[in-house]
N, C-alpha and C. Protein backbone atom coordinates (compact mmCIF):
# COMPACT_ATOMS: atom_id res chain seq x y z
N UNK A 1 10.36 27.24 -8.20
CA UNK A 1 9.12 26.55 -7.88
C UNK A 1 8.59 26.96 -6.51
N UNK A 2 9.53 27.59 -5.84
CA UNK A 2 8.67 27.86 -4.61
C UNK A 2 7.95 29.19 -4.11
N UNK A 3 7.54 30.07 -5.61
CA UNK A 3 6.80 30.95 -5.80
C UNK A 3 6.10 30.41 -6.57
N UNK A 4 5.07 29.24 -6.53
CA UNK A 4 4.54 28.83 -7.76
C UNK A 4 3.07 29.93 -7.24
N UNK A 5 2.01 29.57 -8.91
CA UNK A 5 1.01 30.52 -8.88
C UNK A 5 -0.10 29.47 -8.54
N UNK A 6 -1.12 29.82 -8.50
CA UNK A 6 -2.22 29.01 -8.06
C UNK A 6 -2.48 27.69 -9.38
N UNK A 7 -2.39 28.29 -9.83
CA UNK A 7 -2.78 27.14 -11.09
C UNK A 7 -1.85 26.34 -11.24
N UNK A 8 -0.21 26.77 -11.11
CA UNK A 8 0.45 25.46 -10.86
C UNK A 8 0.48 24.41 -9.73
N UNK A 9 0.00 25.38 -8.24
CA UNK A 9 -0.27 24.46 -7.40
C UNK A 9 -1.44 23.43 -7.91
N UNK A 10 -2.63 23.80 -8.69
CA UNK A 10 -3.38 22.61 -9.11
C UNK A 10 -3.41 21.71 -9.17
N UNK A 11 -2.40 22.28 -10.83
CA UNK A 11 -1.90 21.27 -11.66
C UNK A 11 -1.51 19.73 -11.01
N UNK A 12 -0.08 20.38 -9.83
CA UNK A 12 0.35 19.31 -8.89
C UNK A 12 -0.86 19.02 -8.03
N UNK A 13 -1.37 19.47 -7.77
CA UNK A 13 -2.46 18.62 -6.86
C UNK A 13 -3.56 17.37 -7.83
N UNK A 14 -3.73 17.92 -9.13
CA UNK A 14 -4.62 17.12 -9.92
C UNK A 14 -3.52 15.67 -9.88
N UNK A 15 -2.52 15.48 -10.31
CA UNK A 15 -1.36 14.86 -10.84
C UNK A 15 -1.04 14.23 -9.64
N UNK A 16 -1.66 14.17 -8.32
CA UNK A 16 -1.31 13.99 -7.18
C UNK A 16 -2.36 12.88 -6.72
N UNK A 17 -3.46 13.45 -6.78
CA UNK A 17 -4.83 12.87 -6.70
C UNK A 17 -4.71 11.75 -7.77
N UNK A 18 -4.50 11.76 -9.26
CA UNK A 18 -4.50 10.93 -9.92
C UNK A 18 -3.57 9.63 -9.73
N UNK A 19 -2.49 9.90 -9.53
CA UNK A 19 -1.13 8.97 -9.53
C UNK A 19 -1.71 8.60 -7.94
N UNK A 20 -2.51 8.86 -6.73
CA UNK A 20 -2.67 8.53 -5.46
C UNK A 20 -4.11 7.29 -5.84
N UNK A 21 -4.93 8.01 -6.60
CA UNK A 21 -6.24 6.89 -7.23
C UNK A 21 -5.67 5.67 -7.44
N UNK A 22 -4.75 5.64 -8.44
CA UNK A 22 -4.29 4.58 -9.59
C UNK A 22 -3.65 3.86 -8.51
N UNK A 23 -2.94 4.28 -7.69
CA UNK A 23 -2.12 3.16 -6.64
C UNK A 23 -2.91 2.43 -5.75
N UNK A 24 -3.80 3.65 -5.09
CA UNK A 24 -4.71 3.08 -3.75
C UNK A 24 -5.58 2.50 -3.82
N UNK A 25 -6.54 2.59 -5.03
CA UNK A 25 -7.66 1.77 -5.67
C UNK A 25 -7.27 1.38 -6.73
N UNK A 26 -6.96 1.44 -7.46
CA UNK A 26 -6.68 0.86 -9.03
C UNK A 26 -5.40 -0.76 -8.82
N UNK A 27 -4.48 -0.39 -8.19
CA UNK A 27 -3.40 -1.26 -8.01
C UNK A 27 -3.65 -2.18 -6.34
N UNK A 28 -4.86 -1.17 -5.66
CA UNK A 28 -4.71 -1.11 -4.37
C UNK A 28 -3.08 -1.41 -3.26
N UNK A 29 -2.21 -0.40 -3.28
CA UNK A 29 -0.87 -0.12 -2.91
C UNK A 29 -1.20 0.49 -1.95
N UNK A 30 -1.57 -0.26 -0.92
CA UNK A 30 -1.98 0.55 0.82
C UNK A 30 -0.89 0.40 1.70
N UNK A 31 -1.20 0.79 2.67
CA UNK A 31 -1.04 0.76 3.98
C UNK A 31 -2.44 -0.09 4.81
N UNK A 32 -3.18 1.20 4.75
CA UNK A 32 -4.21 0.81 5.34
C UNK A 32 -5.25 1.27 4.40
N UNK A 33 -6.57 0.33 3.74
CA UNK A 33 -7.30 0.82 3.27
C UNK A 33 -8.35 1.96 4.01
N UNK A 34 -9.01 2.57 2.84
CA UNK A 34 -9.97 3.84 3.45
C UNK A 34 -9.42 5.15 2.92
N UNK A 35 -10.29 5.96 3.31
CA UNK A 35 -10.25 7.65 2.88
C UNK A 35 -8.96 8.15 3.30
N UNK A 36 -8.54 8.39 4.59
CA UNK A 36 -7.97 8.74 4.98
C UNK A 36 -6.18 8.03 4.60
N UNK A 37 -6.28 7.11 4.17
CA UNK A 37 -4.75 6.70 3.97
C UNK A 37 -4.59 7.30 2.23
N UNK A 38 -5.67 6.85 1.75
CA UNK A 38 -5.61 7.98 0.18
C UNK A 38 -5.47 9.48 0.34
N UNK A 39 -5.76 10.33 1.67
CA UNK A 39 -5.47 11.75 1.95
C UNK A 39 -4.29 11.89 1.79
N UNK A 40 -3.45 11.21 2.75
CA UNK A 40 -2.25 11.00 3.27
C UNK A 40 -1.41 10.55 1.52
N UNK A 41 -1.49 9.95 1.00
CA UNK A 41 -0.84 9.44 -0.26
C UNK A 41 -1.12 10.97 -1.01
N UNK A 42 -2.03 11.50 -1.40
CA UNK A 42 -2.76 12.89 -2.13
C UNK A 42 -1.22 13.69 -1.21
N UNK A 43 -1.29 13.95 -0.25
CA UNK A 43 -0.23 14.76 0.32
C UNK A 43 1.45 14.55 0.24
N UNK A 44 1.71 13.00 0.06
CA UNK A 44 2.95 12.92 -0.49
C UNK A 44 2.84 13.06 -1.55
N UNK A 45 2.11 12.40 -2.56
CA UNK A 45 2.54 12.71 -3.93
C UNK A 45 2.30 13.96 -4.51
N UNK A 46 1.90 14.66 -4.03
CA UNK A 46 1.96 16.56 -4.21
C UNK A 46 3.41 16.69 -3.67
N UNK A 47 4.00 16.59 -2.80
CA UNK A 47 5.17 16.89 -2.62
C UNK A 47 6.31 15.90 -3.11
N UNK A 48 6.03 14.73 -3.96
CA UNK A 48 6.56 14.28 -4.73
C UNK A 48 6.61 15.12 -6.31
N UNK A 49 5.22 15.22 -6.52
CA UNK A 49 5.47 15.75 -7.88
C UNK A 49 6.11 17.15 -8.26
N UNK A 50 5.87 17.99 -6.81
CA UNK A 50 6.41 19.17 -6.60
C UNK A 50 8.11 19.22 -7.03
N UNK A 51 8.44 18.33 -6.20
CA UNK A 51 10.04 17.99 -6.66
C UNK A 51 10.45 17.09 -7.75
N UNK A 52 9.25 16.53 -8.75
CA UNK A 52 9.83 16.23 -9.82
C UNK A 52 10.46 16.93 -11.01
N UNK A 53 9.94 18.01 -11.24
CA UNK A 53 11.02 18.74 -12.16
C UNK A 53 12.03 19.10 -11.61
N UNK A 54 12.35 19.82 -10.59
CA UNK A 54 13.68 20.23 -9.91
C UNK A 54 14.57 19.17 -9.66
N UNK A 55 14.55 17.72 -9.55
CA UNK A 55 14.71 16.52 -9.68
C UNK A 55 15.14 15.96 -10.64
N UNK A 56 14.36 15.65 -11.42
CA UNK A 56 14.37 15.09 -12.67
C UNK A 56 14.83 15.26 -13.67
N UNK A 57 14.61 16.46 -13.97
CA UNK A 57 14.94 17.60 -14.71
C UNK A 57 14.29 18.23 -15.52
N UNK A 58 13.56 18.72 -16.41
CA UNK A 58 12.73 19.55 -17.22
C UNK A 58 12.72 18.89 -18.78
N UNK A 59 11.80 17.99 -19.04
CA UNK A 59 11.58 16.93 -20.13
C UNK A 59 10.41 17.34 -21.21
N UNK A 60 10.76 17.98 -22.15
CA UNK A 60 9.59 18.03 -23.32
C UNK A 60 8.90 19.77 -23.32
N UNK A 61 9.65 20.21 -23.89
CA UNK A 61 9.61 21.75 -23.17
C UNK A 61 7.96 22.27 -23.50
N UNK A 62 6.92 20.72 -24.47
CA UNK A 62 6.00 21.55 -24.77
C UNK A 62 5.17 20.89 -23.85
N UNK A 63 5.27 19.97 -22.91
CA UNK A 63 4.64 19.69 -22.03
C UNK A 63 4.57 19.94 -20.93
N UNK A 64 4.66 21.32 -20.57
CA UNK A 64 5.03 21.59 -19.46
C UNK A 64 3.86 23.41 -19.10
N UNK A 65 3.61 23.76 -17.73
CA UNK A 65 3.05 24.84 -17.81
C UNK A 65 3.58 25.78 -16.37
N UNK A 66 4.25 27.18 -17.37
CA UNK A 66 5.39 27.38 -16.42
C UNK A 66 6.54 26.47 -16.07
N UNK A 67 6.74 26.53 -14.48
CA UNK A 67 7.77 25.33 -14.21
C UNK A 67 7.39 24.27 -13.58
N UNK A 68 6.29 23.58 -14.20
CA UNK A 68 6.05 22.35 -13.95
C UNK A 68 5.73 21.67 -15.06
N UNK A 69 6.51 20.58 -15.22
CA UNK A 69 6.83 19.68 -16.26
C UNK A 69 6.45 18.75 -15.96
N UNK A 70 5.23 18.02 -17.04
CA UNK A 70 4.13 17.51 -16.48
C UNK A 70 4.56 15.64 -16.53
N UNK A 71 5.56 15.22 -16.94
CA UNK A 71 6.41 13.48 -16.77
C UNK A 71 7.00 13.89 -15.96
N UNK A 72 7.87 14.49 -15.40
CA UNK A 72 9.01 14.66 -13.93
C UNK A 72 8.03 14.89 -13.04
N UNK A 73 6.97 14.79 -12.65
CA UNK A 73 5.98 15.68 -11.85
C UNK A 73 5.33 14.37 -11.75
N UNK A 74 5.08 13.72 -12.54
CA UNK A 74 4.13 12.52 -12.67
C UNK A 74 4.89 11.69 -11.98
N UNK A 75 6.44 11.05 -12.43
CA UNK A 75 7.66 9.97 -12.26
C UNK A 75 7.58 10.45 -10.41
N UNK A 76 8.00 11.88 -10.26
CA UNK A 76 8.54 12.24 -9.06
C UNK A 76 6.98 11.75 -7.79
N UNK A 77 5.51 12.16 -7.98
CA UNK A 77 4.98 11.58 -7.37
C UNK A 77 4.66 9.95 -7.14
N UNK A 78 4.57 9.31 -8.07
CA UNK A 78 4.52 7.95 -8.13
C UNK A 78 5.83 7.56 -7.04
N UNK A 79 7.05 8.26 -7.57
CA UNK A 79 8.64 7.45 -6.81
C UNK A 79 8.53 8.06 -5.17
N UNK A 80 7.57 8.97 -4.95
CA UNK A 80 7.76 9.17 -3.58
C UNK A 80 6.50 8.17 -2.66
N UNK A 81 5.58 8.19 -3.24
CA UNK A 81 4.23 7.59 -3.06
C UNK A 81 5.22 6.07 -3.06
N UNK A 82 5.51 5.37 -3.75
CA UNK A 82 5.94 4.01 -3.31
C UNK A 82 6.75 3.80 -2.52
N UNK A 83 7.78 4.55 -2.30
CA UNK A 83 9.04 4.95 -1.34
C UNK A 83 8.35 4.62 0.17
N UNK A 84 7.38 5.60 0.11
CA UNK A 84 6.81 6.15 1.20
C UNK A 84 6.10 4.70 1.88
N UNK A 85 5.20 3.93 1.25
CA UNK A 85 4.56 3.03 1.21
C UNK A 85 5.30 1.51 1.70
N UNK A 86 6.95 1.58 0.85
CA UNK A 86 7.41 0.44 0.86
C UNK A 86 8.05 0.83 2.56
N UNK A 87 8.67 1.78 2.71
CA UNK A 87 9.45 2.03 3.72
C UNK A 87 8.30 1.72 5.68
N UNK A 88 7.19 2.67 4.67
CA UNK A 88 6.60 2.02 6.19
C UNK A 88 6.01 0.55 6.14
N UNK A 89 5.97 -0.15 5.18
CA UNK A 89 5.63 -1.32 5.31
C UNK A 89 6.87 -2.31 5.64
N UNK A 90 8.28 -1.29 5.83
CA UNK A 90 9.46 -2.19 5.99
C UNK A 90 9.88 -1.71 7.42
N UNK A 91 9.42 -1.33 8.04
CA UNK A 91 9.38 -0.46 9.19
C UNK A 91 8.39 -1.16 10.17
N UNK A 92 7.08 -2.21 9.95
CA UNK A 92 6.22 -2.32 10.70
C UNK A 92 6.17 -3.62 10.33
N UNK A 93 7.19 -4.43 9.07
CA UNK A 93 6.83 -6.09 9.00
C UNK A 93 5.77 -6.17 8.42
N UNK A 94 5.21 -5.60 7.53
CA UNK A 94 3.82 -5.95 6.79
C UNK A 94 4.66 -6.25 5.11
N UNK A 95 3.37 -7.29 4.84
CA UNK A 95 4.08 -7.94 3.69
C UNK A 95 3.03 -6.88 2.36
């Protein structure tokens, strides 16, 4: 994965953006509302989903393009995006 091609970087970036929407506006799962804390979420969960197949492991061999497997990719951004979220909110006393 760490020769990926442009189109797999996308992929993870689309899957990044989406799973970052659904939390920050949809669920609203902030920190701090605004643009900029949804950037910041877009950037972990790309490097969440990045490490969900290598992680996870490689699930549904027809859902997948190249080596990104598009549920371990999904699971792995969501689990870093809340991680990320709960930890600094356990870090600063915010409920």
């Amino acid at each position: 994965m760490l020769g990926m091609g442009f189109v797999s970087f996308l992929i993870l970036l689309v899957i990044s953006v989406v799973v970052s929407a659904v939390l920050h506006y949809g669920l609203r799962y902030y920190v701090n509302p605004g643009i900029w804390s949804f950037v910041s979420k877009v950037i972990v969960g790309w490097i969440g989903a990045w490490l969900g197949s290598p992680v996870l492991g490689k699930w549904w061999a027809g859902l997948n393009y190249e080596e990104v497997y598009y549920i371990p990719a999904i699971l792995g951004s969501a689990a870093l995006l809340i991680l990320a979220v709960d930890l600094y909110k356990m870090r600063t006393g915010q409920k």
